[in-house]
Protein backbone atom coordinates (compact mmCIF):
# COMPACT_ATOMS: atom_id res chain seq x y z
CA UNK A 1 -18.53 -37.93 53.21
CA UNK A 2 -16.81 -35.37 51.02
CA UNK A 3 -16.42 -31.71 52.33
CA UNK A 4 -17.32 -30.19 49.52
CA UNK A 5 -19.78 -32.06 46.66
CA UNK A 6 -21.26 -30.42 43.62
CA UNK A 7 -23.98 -33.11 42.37
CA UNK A 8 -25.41 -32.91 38.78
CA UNK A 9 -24.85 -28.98 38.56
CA UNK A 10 -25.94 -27.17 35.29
CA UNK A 11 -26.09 -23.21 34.89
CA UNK A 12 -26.60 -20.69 31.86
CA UNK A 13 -27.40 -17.07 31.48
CA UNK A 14 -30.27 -15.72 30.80
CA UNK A 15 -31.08 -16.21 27.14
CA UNK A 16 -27.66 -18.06 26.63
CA UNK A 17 -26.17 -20.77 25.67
CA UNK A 18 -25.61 -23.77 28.36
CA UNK A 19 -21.96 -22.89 30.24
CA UNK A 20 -21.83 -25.71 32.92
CA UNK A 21 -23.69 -28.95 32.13
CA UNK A 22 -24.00 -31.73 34.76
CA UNK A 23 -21.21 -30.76 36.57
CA UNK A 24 -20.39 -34.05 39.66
CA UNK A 25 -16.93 -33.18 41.60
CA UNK A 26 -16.04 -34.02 44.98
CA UNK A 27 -13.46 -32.26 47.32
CA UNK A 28 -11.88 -33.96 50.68
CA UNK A 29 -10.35 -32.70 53.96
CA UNK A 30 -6.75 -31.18 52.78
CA UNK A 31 -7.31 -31.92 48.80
CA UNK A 32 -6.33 -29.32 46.11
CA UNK A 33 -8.73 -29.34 43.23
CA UNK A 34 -7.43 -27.12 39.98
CA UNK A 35 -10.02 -25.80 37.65
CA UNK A 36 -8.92 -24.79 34.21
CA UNK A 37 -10.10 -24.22 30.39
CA UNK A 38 -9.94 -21.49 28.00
CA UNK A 39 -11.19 -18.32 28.64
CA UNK A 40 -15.26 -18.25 28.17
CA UNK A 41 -15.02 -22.14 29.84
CA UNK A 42 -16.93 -20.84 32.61
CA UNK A 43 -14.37 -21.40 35.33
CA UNK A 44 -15.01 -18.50 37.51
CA UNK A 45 -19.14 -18.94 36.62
CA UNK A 46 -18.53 -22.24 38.22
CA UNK A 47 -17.01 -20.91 41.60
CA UNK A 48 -19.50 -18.33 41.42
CA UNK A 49 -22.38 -21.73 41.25
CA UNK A 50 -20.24 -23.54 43.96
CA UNK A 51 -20.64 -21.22 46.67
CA UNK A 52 -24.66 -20.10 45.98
CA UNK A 53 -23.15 -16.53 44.74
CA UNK A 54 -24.69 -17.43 41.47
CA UNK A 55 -27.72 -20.26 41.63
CA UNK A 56 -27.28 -23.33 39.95
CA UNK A 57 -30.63 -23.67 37.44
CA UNK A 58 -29.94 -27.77 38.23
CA UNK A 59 -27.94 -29.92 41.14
CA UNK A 60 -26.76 -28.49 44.20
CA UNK A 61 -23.58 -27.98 46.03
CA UNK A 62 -22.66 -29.49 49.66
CA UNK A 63 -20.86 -28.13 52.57
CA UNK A 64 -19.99 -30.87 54.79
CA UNK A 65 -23.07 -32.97 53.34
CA UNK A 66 -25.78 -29.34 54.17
CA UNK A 67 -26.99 -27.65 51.04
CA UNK A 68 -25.28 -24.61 50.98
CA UNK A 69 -28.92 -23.03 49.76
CA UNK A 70 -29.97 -23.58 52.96
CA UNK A 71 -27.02 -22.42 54.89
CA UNK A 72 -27.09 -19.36 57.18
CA UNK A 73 -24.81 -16.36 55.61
CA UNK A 74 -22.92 -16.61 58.87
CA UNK A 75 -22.31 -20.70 59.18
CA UNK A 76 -21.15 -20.77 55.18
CA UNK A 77 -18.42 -17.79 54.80
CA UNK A 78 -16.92 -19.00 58.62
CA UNK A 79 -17.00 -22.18 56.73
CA UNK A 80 -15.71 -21.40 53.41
CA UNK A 81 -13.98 -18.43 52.19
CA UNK A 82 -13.43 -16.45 48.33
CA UNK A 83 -10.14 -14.61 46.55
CA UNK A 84 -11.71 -13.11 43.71
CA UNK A 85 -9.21 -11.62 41.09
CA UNK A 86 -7.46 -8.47 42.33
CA UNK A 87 -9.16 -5.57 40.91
CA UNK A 88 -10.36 -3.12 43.20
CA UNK A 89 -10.79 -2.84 47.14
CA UNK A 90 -11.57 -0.22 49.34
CA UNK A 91 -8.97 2.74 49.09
CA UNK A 92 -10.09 4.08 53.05
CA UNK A 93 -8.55 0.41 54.39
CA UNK A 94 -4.95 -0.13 55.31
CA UNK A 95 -3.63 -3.72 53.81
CA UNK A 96 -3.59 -4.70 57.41
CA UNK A 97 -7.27 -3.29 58.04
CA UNK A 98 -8.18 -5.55 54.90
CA UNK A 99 -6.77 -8.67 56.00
CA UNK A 100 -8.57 -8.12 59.30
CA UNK A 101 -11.72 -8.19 57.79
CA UNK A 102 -10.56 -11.80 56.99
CA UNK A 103 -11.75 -12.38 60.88
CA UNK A 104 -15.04 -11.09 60.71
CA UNK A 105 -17.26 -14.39 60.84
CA UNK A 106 -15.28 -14.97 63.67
CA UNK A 107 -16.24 -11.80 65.54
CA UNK A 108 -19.47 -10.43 67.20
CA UNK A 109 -21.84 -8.51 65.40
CA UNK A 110 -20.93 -5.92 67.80
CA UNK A 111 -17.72 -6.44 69.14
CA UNK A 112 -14.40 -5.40 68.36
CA UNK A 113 -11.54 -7.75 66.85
CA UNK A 114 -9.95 -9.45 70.05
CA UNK A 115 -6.12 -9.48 70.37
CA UNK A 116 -6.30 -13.27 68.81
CA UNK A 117 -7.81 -11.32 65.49
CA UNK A 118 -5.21 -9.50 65.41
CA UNK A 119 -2.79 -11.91 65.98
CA UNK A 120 -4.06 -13.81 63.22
CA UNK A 121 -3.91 -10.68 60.64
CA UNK A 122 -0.65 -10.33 61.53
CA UNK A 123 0.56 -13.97 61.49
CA UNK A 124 -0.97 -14.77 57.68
CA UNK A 125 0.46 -11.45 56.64
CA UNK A 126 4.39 -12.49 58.22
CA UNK A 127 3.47 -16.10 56.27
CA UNK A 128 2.73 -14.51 53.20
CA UNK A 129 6.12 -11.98 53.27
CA UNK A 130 3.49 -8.67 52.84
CA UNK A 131 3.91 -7.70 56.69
CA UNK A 132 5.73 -4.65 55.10
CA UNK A 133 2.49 -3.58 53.46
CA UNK A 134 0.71 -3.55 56.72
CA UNK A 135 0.18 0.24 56.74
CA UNK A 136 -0.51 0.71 53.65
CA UNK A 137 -3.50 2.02 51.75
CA UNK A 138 -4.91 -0.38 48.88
CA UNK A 139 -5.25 2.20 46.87
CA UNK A 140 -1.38 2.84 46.85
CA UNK A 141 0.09 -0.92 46.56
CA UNK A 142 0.03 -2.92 43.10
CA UNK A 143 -2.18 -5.35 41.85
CA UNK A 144 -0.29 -7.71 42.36
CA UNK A 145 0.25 -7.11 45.70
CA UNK A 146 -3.71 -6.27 46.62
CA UNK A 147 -3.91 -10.27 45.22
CA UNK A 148 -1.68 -11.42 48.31
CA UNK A 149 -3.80 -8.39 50.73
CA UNK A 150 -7.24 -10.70 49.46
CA UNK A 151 -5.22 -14.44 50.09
CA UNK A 152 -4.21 -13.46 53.19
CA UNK A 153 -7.72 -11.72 53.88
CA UNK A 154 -9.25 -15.04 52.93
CA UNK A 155 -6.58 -17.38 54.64
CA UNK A 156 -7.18 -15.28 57.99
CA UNK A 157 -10.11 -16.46 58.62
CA UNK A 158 -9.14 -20.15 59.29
CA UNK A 159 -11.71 -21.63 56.36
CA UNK A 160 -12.50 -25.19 56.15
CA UNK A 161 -12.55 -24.77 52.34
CA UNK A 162 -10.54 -21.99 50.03
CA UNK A 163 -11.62 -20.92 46.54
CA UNK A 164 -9.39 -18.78 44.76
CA UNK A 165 -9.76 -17.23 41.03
CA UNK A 166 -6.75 -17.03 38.90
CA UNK A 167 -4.78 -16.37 42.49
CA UNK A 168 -1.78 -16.59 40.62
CA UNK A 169 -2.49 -13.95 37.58
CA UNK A 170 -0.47 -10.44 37.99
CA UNK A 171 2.00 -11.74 40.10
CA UNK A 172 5.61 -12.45 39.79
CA UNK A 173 7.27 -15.86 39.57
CA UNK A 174 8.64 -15.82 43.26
CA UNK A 175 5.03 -14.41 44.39
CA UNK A 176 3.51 -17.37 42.19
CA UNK A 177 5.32 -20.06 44.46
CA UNK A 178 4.57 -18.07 47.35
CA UNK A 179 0.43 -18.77 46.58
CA UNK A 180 1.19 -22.04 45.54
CA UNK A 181 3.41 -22.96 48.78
CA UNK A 182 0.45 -21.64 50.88
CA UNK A 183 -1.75 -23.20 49.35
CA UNK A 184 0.24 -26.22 49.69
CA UNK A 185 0.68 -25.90 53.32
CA UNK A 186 -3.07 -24.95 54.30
CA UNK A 187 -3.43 -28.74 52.63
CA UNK A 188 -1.10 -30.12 54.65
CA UNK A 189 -3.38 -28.61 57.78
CA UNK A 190 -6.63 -30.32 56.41
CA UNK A 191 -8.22 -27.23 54.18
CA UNK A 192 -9.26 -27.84 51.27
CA UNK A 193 -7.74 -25.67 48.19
CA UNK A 194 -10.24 -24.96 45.02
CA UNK A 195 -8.32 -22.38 42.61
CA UNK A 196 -8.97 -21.55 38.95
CA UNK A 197 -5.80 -21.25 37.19
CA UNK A 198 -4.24 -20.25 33.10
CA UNK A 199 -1.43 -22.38 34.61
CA UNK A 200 -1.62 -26.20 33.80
CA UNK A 201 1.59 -26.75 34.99
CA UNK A 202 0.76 -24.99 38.52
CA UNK A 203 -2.31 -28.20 38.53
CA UNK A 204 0.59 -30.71 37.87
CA UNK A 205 2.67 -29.52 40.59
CA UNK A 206 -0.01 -28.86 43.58
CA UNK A 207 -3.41 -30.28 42.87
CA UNK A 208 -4.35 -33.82 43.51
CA UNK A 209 -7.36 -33.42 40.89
CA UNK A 210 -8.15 -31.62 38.16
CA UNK A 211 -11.36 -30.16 36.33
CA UNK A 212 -11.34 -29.25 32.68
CA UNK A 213 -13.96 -27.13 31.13
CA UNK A 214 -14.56 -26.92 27.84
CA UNK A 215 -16.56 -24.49 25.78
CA UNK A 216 -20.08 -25.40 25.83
CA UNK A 217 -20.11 -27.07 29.31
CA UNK A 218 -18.67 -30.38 29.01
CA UNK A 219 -15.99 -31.02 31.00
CA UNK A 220 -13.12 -33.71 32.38
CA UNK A 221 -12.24 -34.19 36.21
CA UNK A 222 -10.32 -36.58 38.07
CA UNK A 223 -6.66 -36.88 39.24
CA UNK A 224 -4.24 -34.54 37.98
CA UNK A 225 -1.92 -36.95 36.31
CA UNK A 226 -4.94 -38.47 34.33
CA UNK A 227 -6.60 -34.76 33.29
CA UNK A 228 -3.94 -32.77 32.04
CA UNK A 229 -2.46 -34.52 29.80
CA UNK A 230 -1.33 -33.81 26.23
CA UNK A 231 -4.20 -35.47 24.63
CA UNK A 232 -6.65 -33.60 26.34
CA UNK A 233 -4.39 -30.05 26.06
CA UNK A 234 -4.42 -30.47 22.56
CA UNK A 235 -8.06 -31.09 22.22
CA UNK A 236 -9.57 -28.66 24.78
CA UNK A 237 -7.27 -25.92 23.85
CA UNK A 238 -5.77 -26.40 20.27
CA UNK A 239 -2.23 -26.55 21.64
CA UNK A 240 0.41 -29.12 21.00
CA UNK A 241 2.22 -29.14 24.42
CA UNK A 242 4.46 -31.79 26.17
CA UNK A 243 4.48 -32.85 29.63
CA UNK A 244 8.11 -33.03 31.40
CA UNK A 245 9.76 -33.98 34.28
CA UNK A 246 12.27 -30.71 35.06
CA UNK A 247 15.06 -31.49 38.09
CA UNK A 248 16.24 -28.31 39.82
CA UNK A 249 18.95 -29.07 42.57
CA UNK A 250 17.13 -31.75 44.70
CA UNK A 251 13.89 -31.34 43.83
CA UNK A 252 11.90 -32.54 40.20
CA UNK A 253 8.22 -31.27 39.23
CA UNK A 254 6.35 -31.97 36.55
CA UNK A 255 5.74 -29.04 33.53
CA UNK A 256 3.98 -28.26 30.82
CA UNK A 257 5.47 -26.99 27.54
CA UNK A 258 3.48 -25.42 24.82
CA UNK A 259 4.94 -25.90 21.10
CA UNK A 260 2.82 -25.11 18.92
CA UNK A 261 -0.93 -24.26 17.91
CA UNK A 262 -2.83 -27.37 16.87
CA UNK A 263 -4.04 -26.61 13.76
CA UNK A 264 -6.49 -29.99 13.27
């Protein structure tokens, strides 16, 4: 049984067109799924659907086989948790106050965080290098900085599944691998990674499948290697691009290289 399963999902707007049409994915124990397209795809609409936030108007999605419809508040975000893009968060919490709240499925409805919640604040902050922005106000760090405060808020909780948006947008290239390693190693550990990304070569390096949207809600999905490929760059978004291998000291990843607009 898959973790996660979205069967036969479909959603639009009110009075609009049809975004996500029939949508069937599956996500296992320690799997990282990417999720890309060009903006308007519906990629963050499609998180939204995923976790109930938004209701799909067809299908369903599964949490360890339960309908997440169904699912007490409590059981789903101990179960799952969300890094939407870095925008705003409250200016009255410290960074370390914010990742704290990261525990609070975990804790009482009336207690107070337990020395292991703190603990845990602290460790995913050391993990992520942002233990120097532990006293902090959000208000007073950058965005991109606030975007590693809401991973490691998210990543604090211990989640069976992760679902980040863009996680990687407003951040610098060492920050970049620093998501990506995480999210790597949270994989390694058994949780399972969903992240929308405006990076296809951050999908061929990390994610074991890949979903791509196109505009008006058709989509491809299935392993990595298959899915983003140059063929299917070109045609979903009107970019000639070719796929590499790139060897850096030891190590060799696969990239992406955009050359020029498809004009067909």
């Amino acid at each position: 049984m898959s973790l996660l399963r979205i069967e036969s999902g479909s959603f639009a707007y009110k009075g609009g067109p049809q975004i996500l049409k029939d949508i069937n994915i599956d996500v296992e124990k320690g799997e990282i799924l990417a999720i890309l397209g060009p903006n308007g795809a519906g990629k963050t609409t499609l998180l939204r659907c995923m976790m109930d936030m938004l209701h799909w108007q067809e299908g369903r999605s599964l949490l360890g086989g339960e309908d997440i419809r169904t699912m007490p508040a409590s059981k789903l975000w101990r179960k799952m948790a969300y890094v939407p893009q870095a925008r705003s968060a409250a200016a009255s919490y410290t960074a370390f106050q914010t990742v704290l709240l990261g525990r609070s499925s975990r804790i009482g409805a009336f207690s107070a965080p337990s020395d292991e919640d703190m603990a845990a604040a602290e460790r995913v902050m050391k993990e992520l290098g942002i233990w120097h922005l532990a006293d902090k106000h959000c208000h007073e760090i950058s965005g991109g900085e606030l975007q590693m405060v809401l991973i490691a808020r998210a990543m604090a909780g211990e989640p069976e599944v992760l679902v980040l948006d863009e996680p990687e947008s407003n951040l610098d290239f060492k920050n970049q691998l620093v998501v990506l390693d995480a999210m790597s190693e949270l994989a390694s550990s058994g949780v399972a990674c969903i992240f929308n990304t405006h990076y296809p070569a951050h999908a061929l390096q990390r994610a074991e499948k890949s979903l791509m949207l196109t505009k008006g809600g058709m989509y491809i999905y299935g392993p990595t290697r298959y899915v983003v490929s140059e063929d299917d760059i070109r045609s979903i978004f009107g970019v000639n691009a070719v796929i590499e291998e790139v060897r850096g000291g030891d190590e060799s990843v696969r990239t992406i290289i955009p050359i020029s607009i498809d004009e067909k």
